[in-house]
Protein backbone atom coordinates (compact mmCIF):
# COMPACT_ATOMS: atom_id res chain seq x y z
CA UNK A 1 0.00 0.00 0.00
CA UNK A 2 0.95 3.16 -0.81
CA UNK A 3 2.41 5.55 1.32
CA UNK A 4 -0.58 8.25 3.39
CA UNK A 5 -0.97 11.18 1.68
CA UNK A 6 -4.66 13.86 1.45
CA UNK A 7 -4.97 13.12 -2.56
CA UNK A 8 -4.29 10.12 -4.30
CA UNK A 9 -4.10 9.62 -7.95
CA UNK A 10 -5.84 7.49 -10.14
CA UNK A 11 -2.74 5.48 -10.79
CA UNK A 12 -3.19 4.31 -7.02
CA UNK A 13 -5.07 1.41 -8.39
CA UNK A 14 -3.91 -1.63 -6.26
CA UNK A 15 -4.42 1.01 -3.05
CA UNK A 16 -6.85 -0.73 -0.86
CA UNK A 17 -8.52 2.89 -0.20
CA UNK A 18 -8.87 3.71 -3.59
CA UNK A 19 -10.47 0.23 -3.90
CA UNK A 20 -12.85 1.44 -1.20
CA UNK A 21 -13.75 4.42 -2.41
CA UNK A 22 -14.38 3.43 -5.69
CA UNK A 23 -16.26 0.55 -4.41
CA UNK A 24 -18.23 2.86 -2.48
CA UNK A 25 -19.12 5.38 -5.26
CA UNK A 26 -19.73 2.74 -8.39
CA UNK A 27 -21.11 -0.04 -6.19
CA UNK A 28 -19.23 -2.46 -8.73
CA UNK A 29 -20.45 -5.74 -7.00
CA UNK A 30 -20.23 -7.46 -10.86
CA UNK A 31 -16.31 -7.61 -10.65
CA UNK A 32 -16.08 -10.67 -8.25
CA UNK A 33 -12.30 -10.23 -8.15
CA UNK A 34 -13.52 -6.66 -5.84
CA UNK A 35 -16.55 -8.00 -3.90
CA UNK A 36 -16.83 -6.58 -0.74
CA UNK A 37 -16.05 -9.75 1.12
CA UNK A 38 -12.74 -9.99 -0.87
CA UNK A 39 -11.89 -7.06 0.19
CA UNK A 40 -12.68 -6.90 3.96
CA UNK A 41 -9.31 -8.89 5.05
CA UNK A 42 -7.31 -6.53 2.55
CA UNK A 43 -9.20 -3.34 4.45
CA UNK A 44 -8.37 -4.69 8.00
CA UNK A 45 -5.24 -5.04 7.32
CA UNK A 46 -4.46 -1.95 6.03
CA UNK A 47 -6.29 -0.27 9.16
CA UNK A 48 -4.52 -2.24 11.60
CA UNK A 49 -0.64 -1.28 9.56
CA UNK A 50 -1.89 2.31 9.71
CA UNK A 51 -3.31 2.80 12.97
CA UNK A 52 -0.70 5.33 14.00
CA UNK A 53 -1.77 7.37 11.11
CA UNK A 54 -5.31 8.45 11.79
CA UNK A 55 -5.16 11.06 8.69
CA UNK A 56 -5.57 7.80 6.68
CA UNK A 57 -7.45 5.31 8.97
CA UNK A 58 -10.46 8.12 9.88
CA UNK A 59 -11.72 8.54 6.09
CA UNK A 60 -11.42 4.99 5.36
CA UNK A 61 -13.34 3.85 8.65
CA UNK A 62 -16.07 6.47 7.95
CA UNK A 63 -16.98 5.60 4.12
CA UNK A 64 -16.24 1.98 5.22
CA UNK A 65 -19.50 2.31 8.33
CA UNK A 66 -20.89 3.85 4.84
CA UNK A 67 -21.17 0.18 2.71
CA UNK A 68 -21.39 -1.99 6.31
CA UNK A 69 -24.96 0.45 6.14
CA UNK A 70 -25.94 -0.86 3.08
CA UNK A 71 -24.70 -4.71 3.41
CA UNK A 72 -26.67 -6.97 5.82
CA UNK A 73 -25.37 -9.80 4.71
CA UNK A 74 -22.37 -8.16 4.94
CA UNK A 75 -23.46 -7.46 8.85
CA UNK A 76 -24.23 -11.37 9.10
CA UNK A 77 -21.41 -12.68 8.17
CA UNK A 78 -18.64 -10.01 8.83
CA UNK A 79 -19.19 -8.72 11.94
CA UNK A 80 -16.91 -10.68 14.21
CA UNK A 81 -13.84 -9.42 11.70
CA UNK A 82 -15.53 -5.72 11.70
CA UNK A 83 -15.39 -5.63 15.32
CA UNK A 84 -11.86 -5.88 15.74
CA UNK A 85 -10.73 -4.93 19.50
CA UNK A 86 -8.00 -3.52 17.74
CA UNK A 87 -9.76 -1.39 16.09
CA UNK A 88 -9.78 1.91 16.84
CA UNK A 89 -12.49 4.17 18.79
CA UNK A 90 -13.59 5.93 15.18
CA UNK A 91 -14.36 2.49 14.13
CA UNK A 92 -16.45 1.19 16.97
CA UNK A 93 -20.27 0.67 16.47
CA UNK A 94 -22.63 3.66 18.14
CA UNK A 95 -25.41 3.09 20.08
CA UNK A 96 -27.48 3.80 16.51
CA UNK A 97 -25.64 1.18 15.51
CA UNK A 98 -25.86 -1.28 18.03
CA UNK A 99 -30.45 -1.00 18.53
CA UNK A 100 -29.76 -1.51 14.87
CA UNK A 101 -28.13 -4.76 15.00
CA UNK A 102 -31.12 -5.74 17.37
CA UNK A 103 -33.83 -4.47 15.79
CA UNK A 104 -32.89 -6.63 12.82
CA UNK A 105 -32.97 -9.85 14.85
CA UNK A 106 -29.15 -10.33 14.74
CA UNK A 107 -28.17 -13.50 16.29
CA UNK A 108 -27.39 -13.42 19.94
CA UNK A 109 -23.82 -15.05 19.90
CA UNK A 110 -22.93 -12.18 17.37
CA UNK A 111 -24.65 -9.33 19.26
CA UNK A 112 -22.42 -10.63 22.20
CA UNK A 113 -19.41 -9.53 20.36
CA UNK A 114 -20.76 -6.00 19.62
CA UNK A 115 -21.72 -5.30 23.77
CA UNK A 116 -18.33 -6.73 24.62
CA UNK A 117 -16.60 -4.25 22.74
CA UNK A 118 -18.65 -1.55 23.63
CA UNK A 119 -17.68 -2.50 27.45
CA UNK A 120 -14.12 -3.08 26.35
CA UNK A 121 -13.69 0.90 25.12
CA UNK A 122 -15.54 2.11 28.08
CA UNK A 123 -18.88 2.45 25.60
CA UNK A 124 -21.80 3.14 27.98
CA UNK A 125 -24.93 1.63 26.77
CA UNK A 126 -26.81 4.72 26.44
CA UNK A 127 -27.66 7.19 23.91
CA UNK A 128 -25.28 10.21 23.68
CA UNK A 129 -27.56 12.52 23.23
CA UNK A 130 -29.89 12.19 25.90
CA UNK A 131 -28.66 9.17 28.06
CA UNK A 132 -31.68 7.17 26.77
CA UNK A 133 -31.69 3.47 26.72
CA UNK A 134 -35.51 2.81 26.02
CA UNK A 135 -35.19 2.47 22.11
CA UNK A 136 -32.11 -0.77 23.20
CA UNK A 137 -34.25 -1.86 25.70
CA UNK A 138 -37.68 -2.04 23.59
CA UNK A 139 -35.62 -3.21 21.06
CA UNK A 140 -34.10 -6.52 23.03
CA UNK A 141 -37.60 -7.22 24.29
CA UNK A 142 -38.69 -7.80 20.92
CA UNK A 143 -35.60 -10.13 19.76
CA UNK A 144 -36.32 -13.63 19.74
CA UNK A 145 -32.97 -14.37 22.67
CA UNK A 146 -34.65 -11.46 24.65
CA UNK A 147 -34.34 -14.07 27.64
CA UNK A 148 -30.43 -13.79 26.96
CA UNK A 149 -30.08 -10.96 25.57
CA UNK A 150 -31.61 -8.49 28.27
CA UNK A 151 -29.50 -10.65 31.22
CA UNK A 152 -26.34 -9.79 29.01
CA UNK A 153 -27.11 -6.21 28.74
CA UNK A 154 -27.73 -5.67 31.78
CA UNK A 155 -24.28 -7.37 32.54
CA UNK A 156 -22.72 -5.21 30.74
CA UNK A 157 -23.98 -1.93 32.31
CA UNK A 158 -27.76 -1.45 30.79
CA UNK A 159 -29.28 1.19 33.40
CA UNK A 160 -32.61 -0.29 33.76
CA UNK A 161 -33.33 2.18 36.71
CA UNK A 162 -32.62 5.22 33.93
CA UNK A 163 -35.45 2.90 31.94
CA UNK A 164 -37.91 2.43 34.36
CA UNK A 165 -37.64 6.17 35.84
CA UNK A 166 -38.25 7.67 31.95
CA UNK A 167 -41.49 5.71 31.94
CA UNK A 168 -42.88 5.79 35.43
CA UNK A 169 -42.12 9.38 35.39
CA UNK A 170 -44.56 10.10 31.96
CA UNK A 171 -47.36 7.62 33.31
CA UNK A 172 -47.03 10.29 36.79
CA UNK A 173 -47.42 12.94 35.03
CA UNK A 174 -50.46 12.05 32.84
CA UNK A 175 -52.17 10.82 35.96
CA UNK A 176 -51.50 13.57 37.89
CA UNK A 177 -54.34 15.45 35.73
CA UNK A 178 -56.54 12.44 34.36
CA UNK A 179 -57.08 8.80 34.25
CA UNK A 180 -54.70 8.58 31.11
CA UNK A 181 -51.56 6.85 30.99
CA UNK A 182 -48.75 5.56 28.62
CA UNK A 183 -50.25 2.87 25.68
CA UNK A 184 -46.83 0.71 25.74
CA UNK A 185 -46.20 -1.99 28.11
CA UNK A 186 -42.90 -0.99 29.57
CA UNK A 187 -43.62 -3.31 32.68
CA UNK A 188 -43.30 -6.43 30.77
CA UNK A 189 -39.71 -6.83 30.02
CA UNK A 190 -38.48 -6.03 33.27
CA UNK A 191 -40.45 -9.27 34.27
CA UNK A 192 -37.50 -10.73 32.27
CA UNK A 193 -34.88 -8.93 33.90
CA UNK A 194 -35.81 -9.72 37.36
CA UNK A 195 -36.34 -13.80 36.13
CA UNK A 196 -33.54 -13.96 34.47
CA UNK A 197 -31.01 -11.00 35.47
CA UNK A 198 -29.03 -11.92 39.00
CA UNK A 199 -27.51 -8.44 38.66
CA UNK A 200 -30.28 -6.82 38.32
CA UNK A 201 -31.80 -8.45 41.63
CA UNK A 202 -29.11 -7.94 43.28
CA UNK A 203 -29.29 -4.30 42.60
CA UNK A 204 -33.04 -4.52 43.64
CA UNK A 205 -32.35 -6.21 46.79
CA UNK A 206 -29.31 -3.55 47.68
CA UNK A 207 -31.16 -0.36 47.17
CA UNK A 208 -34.78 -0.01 49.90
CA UNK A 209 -35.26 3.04 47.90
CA UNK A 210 -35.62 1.63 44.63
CA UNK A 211 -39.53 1.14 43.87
CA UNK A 212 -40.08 5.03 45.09
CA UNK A 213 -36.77 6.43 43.28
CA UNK A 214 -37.79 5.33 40.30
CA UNK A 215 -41.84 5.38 40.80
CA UNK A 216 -42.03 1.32 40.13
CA UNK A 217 -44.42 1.31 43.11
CA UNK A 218 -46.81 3.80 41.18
CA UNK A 219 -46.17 2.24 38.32
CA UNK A 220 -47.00 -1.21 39.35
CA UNK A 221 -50.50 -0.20 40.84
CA UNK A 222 -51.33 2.18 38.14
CA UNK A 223 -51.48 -1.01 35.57
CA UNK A 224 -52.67 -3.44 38.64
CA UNK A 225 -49.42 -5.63 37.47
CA UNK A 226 -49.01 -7.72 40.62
CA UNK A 227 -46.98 -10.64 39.08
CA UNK A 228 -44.33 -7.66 38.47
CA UNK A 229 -44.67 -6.62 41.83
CA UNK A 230 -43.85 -10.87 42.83
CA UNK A 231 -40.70 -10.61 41.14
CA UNK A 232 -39.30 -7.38 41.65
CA UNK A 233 -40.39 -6.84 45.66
CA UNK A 234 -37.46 -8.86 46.88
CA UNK A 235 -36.73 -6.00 49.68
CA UNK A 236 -39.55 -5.90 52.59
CA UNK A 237 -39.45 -1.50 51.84
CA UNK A 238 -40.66 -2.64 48.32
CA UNK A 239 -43.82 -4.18 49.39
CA UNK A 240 -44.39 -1.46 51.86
CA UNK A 241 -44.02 0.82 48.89
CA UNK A 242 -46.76 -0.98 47.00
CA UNK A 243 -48.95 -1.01 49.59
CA UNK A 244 -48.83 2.35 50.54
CA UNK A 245 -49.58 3.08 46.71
CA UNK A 246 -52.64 0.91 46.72
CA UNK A 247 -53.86 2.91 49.63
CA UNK A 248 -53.35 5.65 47.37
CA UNK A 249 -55.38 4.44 44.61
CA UNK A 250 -57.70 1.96 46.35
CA UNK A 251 -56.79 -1.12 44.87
CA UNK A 252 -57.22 -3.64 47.81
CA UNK A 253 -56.30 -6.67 45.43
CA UNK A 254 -52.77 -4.66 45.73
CA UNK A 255 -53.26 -4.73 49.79
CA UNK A 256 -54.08 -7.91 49.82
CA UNK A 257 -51.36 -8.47 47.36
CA UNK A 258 -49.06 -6.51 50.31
CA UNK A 259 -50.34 -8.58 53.13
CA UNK A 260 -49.77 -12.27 51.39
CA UNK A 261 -46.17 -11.00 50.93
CA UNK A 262 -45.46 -10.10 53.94
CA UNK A 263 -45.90 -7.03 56.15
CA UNK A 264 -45.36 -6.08 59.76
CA UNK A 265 -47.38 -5.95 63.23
CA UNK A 266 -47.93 -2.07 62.37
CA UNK A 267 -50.07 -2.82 59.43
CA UNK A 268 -51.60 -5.93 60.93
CA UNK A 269 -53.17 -3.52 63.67
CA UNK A 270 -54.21 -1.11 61.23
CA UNK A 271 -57.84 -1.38 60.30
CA UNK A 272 -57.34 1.22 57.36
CA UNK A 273 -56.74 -1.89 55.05
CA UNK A 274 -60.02 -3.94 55.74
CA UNK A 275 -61.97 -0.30 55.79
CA UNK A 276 -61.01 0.13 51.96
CA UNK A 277 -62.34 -3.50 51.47
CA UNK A 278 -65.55 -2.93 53.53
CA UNK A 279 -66.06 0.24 50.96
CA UNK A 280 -65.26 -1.43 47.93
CA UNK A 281 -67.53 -4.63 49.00
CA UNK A 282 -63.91 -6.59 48.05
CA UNK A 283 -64.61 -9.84 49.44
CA UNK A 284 -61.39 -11.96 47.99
CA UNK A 285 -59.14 -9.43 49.22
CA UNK A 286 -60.65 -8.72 52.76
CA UNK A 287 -60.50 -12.51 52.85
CA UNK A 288 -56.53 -12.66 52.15
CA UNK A 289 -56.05 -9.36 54.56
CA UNK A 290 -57.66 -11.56 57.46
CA UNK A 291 -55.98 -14.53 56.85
CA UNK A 292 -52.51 -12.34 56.86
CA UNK A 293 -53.41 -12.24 60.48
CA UNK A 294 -54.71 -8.76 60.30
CA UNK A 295 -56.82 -7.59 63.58
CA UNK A 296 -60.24 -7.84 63.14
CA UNK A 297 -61.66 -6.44 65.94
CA UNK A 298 -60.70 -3.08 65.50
CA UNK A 299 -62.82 0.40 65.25
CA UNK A 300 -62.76 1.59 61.15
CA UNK A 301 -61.13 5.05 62.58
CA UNK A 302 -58.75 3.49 65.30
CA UNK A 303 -55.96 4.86 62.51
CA UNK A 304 -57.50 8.48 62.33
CA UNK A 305 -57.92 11.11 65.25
CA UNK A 306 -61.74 11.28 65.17
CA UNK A 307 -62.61 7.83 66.49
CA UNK A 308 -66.08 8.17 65.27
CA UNK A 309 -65.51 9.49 62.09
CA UNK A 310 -66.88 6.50 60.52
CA UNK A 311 -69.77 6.18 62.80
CA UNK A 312 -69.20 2.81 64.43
CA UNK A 313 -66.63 1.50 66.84
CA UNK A 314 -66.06 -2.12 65.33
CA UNK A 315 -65.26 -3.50 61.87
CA UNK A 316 -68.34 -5.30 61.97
CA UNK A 317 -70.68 -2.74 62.79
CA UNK A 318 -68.87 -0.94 59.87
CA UNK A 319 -69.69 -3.90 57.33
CA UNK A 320 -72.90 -3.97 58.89
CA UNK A 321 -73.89 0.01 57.79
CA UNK A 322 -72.31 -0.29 54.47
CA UNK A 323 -74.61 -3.19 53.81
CA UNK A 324 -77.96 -1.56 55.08
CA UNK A 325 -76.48 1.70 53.12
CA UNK A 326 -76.56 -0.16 49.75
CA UNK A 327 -79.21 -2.05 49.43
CA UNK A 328 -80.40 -1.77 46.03
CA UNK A 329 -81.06 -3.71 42.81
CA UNK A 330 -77.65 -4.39 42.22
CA UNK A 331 -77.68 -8.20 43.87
CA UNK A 332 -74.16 -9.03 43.48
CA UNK A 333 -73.08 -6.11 44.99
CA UNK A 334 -75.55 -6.83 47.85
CA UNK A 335 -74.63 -10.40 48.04
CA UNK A 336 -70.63 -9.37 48.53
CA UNK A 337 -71.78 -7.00 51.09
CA UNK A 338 -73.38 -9.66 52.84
CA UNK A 339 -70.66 -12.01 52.61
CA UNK A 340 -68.05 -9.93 53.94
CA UNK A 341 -70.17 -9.95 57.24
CA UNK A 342 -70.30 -13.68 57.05
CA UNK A 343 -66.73 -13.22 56.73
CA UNK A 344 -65.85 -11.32 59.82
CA UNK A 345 -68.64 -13.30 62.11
CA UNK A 346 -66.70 -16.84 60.67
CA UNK A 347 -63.49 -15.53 61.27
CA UNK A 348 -64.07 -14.20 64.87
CA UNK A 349 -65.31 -10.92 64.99
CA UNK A 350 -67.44 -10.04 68.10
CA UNK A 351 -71.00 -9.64 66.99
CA UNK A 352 -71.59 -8.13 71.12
CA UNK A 353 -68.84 -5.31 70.10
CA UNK A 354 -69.36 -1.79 71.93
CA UNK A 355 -72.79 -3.45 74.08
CA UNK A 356 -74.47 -5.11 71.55
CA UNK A 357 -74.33 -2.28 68.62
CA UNK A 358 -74.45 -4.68 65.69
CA UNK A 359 -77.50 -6.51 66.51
CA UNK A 360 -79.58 -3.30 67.71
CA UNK A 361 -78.38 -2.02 64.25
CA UNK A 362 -79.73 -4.82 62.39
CA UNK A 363 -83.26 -4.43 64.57
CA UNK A 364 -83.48 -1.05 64.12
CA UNK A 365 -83.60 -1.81 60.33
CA UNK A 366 -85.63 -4.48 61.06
CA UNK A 367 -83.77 -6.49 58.92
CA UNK A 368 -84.60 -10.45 59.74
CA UNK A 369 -81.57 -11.84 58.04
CA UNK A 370 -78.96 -10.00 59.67
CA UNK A 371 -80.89 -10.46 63.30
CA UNK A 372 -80.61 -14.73 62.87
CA UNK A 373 -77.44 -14.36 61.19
CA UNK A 374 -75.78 -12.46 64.63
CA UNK A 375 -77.79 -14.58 66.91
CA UNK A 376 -76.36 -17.67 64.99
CA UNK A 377 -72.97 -16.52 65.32
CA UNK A 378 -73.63 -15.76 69.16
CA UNK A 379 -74.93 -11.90 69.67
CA UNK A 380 -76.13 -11.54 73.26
CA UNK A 381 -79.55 -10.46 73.62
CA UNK A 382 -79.18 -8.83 77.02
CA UNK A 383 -76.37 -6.61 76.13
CA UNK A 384 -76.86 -3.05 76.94
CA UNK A 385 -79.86 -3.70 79.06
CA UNK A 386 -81.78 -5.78 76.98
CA UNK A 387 -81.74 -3.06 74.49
CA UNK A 388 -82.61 -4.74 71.20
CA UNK A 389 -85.47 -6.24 72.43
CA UNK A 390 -86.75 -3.27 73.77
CA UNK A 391 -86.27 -1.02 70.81
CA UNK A 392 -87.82 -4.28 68.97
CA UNK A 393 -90.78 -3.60 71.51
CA UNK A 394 -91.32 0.39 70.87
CA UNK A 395 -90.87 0.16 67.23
CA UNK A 396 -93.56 -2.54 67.00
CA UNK A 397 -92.00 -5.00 65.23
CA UNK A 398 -93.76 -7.49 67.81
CA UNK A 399 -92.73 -10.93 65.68
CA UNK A 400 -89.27 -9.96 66.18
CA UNK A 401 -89.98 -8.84 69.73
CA UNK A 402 -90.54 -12.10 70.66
CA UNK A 403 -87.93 -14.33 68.69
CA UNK A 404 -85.66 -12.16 71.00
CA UNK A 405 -87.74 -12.88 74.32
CA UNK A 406 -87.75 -16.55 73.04
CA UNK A 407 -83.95 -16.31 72.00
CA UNK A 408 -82.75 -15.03 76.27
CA UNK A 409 -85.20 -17.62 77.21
CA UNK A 410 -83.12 -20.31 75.54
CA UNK A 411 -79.63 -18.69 76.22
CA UNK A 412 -81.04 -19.17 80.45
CA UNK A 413 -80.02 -15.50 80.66
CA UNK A 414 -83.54 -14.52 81.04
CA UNK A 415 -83.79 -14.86 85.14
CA UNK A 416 -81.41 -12.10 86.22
CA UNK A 417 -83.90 -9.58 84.12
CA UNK A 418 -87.46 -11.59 83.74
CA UNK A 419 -89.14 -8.80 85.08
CA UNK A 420 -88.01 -5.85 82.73
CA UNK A 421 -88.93 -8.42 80.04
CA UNK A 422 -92.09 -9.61 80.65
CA UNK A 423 -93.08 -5.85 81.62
CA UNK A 424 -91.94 -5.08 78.13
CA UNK A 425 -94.30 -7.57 76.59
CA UNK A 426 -96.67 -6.99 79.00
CA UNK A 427 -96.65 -3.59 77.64
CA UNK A 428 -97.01 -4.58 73.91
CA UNK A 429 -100.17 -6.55 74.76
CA UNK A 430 -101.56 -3.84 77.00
CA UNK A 431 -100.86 -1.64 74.23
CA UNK A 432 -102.44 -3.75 71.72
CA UNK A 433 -105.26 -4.12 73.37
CA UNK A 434 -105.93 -0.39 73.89
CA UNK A 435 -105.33 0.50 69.99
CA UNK A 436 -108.13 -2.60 69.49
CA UNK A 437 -110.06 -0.84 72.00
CA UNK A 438 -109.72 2.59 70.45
CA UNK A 439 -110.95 1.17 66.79
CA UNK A 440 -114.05 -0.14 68.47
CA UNK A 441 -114.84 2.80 70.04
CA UNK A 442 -114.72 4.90 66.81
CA UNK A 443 -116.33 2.11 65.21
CA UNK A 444 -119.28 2.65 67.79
CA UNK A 445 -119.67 5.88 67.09
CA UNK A 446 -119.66 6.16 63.59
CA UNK A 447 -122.75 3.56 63.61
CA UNK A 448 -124.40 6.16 66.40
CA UNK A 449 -123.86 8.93 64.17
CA UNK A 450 -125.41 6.82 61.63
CA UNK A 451 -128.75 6.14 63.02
CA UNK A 452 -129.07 9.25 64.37
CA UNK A 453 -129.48 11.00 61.07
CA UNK A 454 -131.48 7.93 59.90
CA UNK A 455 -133.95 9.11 62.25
C-alpha cells in the first residue's frame, strides 16, 4: 500500500482505499475479483498497519461504516472481523448502531461480540444525546434471545433504573391530571430482567429506595401488574411501597397483594386496610387481609384522630352500615356485602362489640336476616340492658320482639332480668289491646252517628 498522503491519484489502483472508495461510489459488485467480502481482510489489514496514522485510517473507517450500512449480509457474516478490539475508537459501532443490529434480529452469539466491545472501550450503553436506553431496551424485548439478551445487557452496564424512571415518570405525570396513561407496556420486560437478570436483583435487593426512586411502586398499581410486583419486591421496603400506593389508589387486590407478601405488626393492627375492602364490597381481598393475620376487631377510625368518624366502633358494625347503606337492585353487589359480614362473624369478629351495637343495628332496620345471622354466630340479647329487644318492643315490630324474648329464654339469661322483660311484653299486649279498643270505640260511634241522622 501506498504511502498516506490527502490526494491520491488514479494510478493508485492496487491502493486498498482507492479500492474502497471506488467501491463505495460505483457499487461495482459485478467484478467478483472486488466484492466486498474480498476485500474486507485486505481493508483490516491496512487499518490495523496504519493505525498510527489516523489522517488515513479516519476517512477509510467512515466511508467503510458507509457500505457496512448498506450490506446486511455483509453485517451477518462479517461482523466478528468488523469488530476488531484492535480497532480503533472511530471504528467502533454507536449506540445507533448497536439498537440496529437488534432491531434486525441479529443472532445473539454475534450481538455478544458487539456489547463486549462496547464494554471493552468504556462504551456506555446509552444514547449520547440524551442518556436514553428505552429504544435498546424495547428493542431486546422484541428479539427472539430477549431471555439472553436483556441478562447480558444488563451485565454489561444497561441502566434499567434510567429505563424504568423515563417511563414511570410520563405515566405520573399524565395521571396527575386524568385517568390517562402511557399505551406501551414498559412493565413487561423487566419481568425478564428480574427472572432472568441476578444483577439486576441484586441491585433490587441492595437499594430499599428503589420502587419510590424510580416510581415502580406507582407504576406497578397504576397497571394493577401484581406478578411484576412478585418478582421485583425482593426487599420488605418494596412491598411497603406498594402497599402504601394501593392505599393511594384503592386497589385492595394490591393490599391484599401486600399482606400475602409479607408485612409487619404495624399494618396488621391497622384497620385502614379492611376499611377500603368494607367500601369497595372486596370480598377476595378482605379474605386474604384476614388470613394475613390482620386484627379484626378493630374500630374503622382506630388509625384516624376522630374515632367516630366512621360512625361505628367495630369492623363489623362498619360492614354492617355499608350493607344496610346499599341495598339496592344491584344483587351481586348486595350479596358481597353480605358475605363480607359472614366473613368477619366466621373468622371471629365479636358480633356483642361496643354493648351489643351490631345486633340493635340490624333491629333497628328491622332487617330479619342479619338479626338470625348475629344470633347464629352468638350476639347476646341482654347486652346493653336488653336493648334490642326493647327497641324491637317500641318500634312494633312485635314478631321480632318475641324471637328475641324466646332467643334469652333459651340462652337461660332470662332470670337475672325476667321482670323488665315480661313488663316489656306486657306492655305490647296492654298496648295492643288499647289501639283494638280505640278502633271499636270509633267504630261505635260512627254507627251512632249513623242512626241518628237515619232518624
Amino acid at each position: 500500500m501506498s504511502e498516506p498522503h490527502t490526494h491520491q491519484s488514479n494510478t493508485l489502483n492496487n491502493d486498498v482505499i482507492y479500492k474502497l472508495n471506488n467501491l463505495y461510489i460505483k457499487q461495482d459488485v459485478s467484478d467478483h475479483s472486488r466484492t466486498l467480502q474480498n476485500l474486507i481482510p485486505e481493508i483490516l489489514e491496512c487499518i490495523l498497519i496504519f493505525l498510527p496514522r489516523p489522517d488515513v485510517v479516519a476517512p477509510l473507517c467512515r466511508q467503510f461504516r458507509a457500505i457496512v450500512s448498506q450490506s446486511m449480509s455483509f453485517k451477518r457474516r462479517w461482523l466478528r472481523i468488523w469488530l476488531h478490539p484492535k480497532l480503533p475508537d472511530a471504528f467502533l459501532p454507536t449506540y445507533m448502531d448497536l439498537c440496529k443490529a437488534v432491531n434486525t434480529k441479529t443472532p445473539f452469539n454475534i450481538l455478544m461480540q458487539i456489547i463486549d466491545l462496547q464494554k471493552l472501550c468504556n462504551r456506555p450503553l446509552i444514547s449520547p444525546r440524551d442518556g436514553n436506553v428505552t429504544k435498546l431496551f424495547d428493542a431486546a424485548f422484541c428479539h427472539s434471545e430477549r431471555d439472553s439478551l436483556i441478562p447480558f445487557l444488563i451485565s454489561r452496564g444497561l441502566n434499567v433504573k434510567r429505563y424504568i424512571k423515563d417511563h414511570a415518570t410520563k405515566d405520573f405525570l399524565r395521571s396527575s391530571n386524568s385517568d390517562d396513561k402511557l399505551d406501551k407496556d414498559y412493565l413487561s420486560p423487566l419481568l425478564i430482567a428480574g427472572q432472568k437478570s441476578k444483577n439486576f436483583i441484586a441491585e433490587l435487593a441492595a437499594s430499599r429506595s428503589f420502587f419510590i426512586e424510580t416510581d415502580l411502586a406507582f407504576a406497578i398499581v397504576l397497571y394493577e401488574r401484581l406478578d411484576v410486583a412478585s418478582v421485583l419486591a425482593v426487599h420488605p421496603q418494596h412491598i411497603l411501597n406498594i402497599l402504601e400506593e394501593s392505599v393511594d389508589r384503592q386497589f385492595t387486590a394490591g393490599i391484599a397483594w401486600a399482606f400475602r407478601s409479607g408485612v409487619g405488626d404495624a399494618q396488621k393492627q391497622n384497620p385502614l386496610y379492611l376499611r377500603l375492602c368494607i367500601e369497595k364490597a372486596d370480598v377476595d381481598s378482605a379474605r386474604d387481609i384476614i388470613n394475613s393475620g390482620a386484627n379484626i376487631n378493630l374500630s374503622p377510625s382506630a388509625h384516624t384522630d376522630d374515632k367516630s368518624s366512621y360512625g361505628s366502633t367495630s369492623l363489623l358494625e362498619f360492614s354492617i352500615q355499608c350493607y344496610l347503606q346499599n341495598l339496592s337492585n344491584d344483587q351481586d353487589n348486595e350479596r358481597a356485602r353480605k358475605d363480607i359480614i359472614v366473613l368477619f362473624l366466621d373468622s371471629g369478629a365479636d358480633p356483642n362489640a361496643d354493648n351489643g351495637r351490631p345486633l340493635t343495628l340490624s333491629v333497628i332496620n328491622h332487617n330479619w336476616d342479619l338479626t338470625e345471622l348475629l344470633l347464629s354466630h352468638n350476639a347476646n340479647v341482654d347486652c346493653d340492658e336488653g336493648m334490642a329487644v326493647r327497641l324491637a318492643t317500641n318500634l312494633g315490630y312485635k314478631d321480632m320482639a318475641k324471637m328475641l324474648y324466646r332467643r334469652r329464654s333459651r340462652s337461660g339469661s332470662h332470670d337475672n332480668q325476667t321482670g323488665t322483660v315480661r313488663s316489656i311484653v306486657k306492655r305490647m299486649s296492654i298496648l295492643k289491646k288499647i289501639r283494638r279498643k280505640s278502633d271499636s270505640d270509633a267504630h261505635g260511634n260512627d254507627k251512632r252517628k249513623k242512626s241518628f241522622f237515619d232518624q
